[in-house]
Protein backbone atom coordinates (compact mmCIF):
# COMPACT_ATOMS: atom_id res chain seq x y z
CA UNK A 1 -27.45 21.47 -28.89
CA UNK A 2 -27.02 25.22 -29.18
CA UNK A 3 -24.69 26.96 -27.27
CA UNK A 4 -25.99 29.08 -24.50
CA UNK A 5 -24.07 32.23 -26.50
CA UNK A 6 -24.48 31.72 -29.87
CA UNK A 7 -25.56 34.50 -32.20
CA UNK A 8 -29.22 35.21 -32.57
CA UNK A 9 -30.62 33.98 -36.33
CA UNK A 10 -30.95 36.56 -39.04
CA UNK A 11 -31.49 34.38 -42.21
CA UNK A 12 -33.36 31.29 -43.15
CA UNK A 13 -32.35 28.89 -46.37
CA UNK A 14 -35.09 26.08 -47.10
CA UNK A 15 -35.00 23.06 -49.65
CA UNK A 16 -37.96 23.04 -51.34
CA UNK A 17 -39.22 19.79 -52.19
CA UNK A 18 -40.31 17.68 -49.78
CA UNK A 19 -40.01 20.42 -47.31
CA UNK A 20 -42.47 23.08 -48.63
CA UNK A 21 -44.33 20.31 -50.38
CA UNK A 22 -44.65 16.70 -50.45
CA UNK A 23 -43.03 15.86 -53.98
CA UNK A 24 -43.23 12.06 -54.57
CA UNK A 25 -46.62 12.47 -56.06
CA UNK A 26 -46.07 15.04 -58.40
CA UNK A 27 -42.66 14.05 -59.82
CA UNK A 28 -44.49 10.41 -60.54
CA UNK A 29 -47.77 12.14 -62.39
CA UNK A 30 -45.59 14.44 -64.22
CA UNK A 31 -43.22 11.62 -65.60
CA UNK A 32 -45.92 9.61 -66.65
CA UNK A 33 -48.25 11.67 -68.10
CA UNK A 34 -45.43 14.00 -70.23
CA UNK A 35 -44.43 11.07 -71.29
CA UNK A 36 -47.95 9.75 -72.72
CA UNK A 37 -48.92 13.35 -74.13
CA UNK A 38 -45.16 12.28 -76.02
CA UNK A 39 -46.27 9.42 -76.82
CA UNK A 40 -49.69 10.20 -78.22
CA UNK A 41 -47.79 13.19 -80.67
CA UNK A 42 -45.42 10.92 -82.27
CA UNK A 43 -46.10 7.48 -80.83
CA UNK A 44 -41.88 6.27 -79.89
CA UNK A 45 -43.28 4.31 -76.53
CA UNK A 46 -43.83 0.86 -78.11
CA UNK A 47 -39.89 0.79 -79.05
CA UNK A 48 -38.83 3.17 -76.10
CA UNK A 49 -40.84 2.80 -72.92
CA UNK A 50 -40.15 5.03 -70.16
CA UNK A 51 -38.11 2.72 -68.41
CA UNK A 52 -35.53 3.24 -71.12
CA UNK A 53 -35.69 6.85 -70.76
CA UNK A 54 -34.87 6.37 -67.21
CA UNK A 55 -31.88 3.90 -67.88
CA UNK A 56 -30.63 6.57 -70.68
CA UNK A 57 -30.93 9.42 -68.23
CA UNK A 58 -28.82 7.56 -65.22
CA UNK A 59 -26.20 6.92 -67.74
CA UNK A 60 -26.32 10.00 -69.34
CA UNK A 61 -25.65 11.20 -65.40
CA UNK A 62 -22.87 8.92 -65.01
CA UNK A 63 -20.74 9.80 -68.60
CA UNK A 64 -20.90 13.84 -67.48
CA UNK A 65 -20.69 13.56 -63.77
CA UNK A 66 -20.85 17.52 -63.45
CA UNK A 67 -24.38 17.90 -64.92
CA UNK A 68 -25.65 15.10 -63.04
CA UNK A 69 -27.63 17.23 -60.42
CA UNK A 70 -29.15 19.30 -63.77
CA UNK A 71 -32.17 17.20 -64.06
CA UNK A 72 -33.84 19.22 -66.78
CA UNK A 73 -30.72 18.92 -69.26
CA UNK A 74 -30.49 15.66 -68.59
CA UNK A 75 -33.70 14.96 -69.71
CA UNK A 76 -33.94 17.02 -72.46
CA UNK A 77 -30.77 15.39 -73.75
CA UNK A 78 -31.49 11.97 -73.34
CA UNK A 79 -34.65 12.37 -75.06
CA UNK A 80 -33.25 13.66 -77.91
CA UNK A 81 -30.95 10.77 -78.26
CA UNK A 82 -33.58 8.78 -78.05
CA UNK A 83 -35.94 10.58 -80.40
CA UNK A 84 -33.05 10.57 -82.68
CA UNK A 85 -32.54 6.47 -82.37
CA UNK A 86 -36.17 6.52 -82.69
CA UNK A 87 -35.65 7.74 -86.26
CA UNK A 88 -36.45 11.10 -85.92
CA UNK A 89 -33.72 13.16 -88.13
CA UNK A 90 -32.18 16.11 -85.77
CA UNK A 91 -34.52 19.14 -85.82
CA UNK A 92 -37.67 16.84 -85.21
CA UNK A 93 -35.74 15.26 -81.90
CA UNK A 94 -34.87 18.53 -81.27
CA UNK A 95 -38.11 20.17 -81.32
CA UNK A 96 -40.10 16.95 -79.31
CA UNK A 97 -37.57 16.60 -77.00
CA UNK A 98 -38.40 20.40 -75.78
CA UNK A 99 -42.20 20.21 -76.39
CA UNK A 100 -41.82 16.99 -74.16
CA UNK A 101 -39.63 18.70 -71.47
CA UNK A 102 -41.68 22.14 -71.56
CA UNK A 103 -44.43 19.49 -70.75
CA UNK A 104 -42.81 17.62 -67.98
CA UNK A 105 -42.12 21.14 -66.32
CA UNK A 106 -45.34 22.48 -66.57
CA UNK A 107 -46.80 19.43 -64.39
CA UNK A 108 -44.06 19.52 -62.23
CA UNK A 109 -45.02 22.77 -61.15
CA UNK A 110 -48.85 21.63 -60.75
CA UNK A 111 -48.37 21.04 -56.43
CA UNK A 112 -49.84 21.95 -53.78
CA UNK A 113 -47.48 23.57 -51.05
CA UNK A 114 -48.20 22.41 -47.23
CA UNK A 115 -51.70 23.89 -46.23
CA UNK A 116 -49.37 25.88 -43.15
CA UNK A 117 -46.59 27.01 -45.65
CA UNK A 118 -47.81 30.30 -46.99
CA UNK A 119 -48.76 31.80 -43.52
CA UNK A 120 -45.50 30.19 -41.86
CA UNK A 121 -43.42 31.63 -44.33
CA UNK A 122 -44.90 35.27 -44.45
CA UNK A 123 -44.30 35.22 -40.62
CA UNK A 124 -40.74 34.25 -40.94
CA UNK A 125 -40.27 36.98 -43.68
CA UNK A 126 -41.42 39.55 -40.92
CA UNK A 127 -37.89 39.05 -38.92
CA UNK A 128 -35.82 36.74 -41.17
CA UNK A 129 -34.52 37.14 -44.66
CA UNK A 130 -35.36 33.97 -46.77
CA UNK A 131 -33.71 32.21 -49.25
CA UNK A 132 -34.12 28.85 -51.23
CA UNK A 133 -31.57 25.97 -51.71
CA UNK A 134 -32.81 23.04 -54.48
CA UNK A 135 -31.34 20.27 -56.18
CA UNK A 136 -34.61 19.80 -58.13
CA UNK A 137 -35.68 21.42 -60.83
CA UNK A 138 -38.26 23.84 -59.56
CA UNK A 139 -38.81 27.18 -61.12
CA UNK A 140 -39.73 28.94 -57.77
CA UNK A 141 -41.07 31.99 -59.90
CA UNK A 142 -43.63 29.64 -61.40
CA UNK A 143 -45.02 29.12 -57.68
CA UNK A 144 -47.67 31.28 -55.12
CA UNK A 145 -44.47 30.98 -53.01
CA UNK A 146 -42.13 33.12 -54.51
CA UNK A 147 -42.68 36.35 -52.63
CA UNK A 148 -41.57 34.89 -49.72
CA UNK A 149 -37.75 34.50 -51.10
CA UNK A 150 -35.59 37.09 -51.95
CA UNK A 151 -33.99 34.27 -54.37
CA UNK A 152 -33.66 30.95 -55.37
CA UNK A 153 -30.42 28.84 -55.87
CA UNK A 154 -31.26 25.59 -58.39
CA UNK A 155 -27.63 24.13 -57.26
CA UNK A 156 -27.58 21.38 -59.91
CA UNK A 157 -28.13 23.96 -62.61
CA UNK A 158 -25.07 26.17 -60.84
CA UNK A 159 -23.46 22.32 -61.62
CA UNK A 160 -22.67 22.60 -57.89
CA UNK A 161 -26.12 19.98 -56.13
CA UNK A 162 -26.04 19.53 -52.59
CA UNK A 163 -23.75 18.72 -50.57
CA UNK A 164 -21.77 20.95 -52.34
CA UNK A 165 -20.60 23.89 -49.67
CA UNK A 166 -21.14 26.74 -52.69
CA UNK A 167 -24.97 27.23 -53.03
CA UNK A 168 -24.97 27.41 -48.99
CA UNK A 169 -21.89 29.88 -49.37
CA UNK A 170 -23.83 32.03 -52.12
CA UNK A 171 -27.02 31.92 -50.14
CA UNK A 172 -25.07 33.65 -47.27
CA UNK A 173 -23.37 36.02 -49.01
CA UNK A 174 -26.53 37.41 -50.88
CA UNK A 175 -28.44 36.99 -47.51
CA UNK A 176 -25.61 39.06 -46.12
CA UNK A 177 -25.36 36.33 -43.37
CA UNK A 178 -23.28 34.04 -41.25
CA UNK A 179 -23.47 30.90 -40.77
CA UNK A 180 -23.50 30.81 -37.03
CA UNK A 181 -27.00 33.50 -37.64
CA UNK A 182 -28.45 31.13 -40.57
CA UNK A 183 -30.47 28.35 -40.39
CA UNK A 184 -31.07 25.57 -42.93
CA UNK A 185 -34.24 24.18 -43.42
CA UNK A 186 -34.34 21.01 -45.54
CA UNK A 187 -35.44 17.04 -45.61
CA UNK A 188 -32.25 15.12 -46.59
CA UNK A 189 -29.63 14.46 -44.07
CA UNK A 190 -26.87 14.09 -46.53
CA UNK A 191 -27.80 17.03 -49.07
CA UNK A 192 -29.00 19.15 -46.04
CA UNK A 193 -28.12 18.86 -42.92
CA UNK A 194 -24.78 17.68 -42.93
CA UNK A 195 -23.83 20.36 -45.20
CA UNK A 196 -24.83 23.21 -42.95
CA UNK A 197 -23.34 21.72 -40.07
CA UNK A 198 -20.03 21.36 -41.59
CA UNK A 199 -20.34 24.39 -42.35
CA UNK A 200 -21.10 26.11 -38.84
CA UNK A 201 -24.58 27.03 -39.80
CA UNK A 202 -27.94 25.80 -37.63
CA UNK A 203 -30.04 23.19 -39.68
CA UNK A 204 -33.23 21.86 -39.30
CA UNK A 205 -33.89 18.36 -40.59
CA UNK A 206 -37.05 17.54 -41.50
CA UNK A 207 -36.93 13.43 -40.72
CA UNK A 208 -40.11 12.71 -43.29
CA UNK A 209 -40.12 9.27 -42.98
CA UNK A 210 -39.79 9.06 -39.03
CA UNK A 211 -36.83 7.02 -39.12
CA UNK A 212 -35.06 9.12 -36.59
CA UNK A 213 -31.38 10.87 -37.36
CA UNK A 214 -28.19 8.64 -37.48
CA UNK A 215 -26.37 8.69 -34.52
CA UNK A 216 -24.10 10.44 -33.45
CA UNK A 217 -26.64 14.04 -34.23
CA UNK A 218 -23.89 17.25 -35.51
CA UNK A 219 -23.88 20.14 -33.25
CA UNK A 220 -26.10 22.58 -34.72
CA UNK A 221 -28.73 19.89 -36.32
CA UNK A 222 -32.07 19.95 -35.14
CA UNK A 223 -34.33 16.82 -35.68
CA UNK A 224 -38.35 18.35 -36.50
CA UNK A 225 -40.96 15.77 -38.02
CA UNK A 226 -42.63 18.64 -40.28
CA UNK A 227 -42.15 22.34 -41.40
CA UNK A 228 -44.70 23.48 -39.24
CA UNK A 229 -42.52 22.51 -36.23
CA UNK A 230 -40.38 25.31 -37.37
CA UNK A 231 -41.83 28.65 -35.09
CA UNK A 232 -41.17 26.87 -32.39
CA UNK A 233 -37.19 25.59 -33.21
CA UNK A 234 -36.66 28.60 -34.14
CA UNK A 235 -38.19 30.29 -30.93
CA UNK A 236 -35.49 27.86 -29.04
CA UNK A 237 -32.85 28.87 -30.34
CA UNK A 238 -33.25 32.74 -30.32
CA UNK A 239 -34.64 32.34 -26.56
């Protein structure tokens, strides 16, 4: 619950995927198909299917446990290992382990945002300031979206993913807000809304998969089933 006297909101921060857009879908098309258009260029799949680029990437995630939330470096760099076992002398891993990743990215960027999130977001923008939190690997610039956020923080690039209190910190401080008058928008309850709780902002958790929030709830966390429950949180808690 909110207390009777707490600050009115100024500032919103949102995850992205899975919150502006369901993301399951797209990260699977994207991994396959980058990964054929690979394969038809230089044909490695036979001796490294993309299970093994998987397995290299989770280990690669495990020996440098500070890039592990920097998804794009670790792929690039486990495919170039691999292209590199493959036979492939340096400069050729090099230069298909980029054309492959360029790939990847440009797919993962091929989504389609909630049909509400464009209208609910310029309507926010009209009394909020708006920022963007993301573990993934999103280029928000790439996306219809982007005029709706004065920035976005990719926090395992900043080598600092979710939970991690500094993305929420530096969203605040460019936002030029508290955390008692921001509000976190965001689908995970460990990367999201426990954060933001802890630290003394509101927080929305989107519960996806209906599962309902493990007991006991934070003060401050707000359980919605979908983004477009958001007007009318939001409305409760300024009221």
């Amino acid at each position: 619950m909110t207390p009777a006297n707490a600050p009115r909101l100024t500032a919103l921060t949102f995850d992205l995927d899975d919150t502006l857009w369901a993301n399951r879908a797209v990260m699977e098309r994207a991994e396959a198909e980058h990964y054929a258009w690979l394969d038809g260029e230089i044909g490695h799949a036979n001796d490294f299917p993309l299970e093994e680029y998987t397995r290299r990437r989770m280990a690669l995630g495990l020996e440098h446990p500070l890039r592990r939330g920097d998804f794009t470096w670790l792929r690039r760099e486990a495919m170039h290992a691999m292209l590199r076992d493959a036979g492939h002398d340096d400069e050729q891993a090099g230069h298909w382990s980029r054309a492959a990743i360029e790939r990847f990215l440009a797919l993962r960027h091929e989504l389609t945002p909630f049909p509400e999130a464009s209208e609910l977001l310029d309507s926010l923008a009209r009394d909020y300031r708006l920022g963007a939190i993301t573990n993934g690997n999103v280029d928000l610039a790439r996306l219809a979206l982007d005029h709706h956020f004065e920035f976005s923080i990719a926090a395992g690039e900043w080598l600092a993913p979710k939970p991690d209190a500094r993305p929420f910190l530096a969203a605040m401080a460019r936002l030029g807000s508290r955390p008692s008058t921001t509000l976190h928008i965001g689908d995970s309850w460990k990367e999201d809304a426990l954060p933001a709780a802890r630290l003394g902002m509101q927080a929305a958790w989107i519960d996806v998969k209906g599962q309902g929030a493990p007991a006991p709830v934070p003060a401050g966390v707000h359980v919605i089933s979908h983004v477009r429950e958001l007007p009318a949180l939001i409305a409760r808690l300024n009221d």
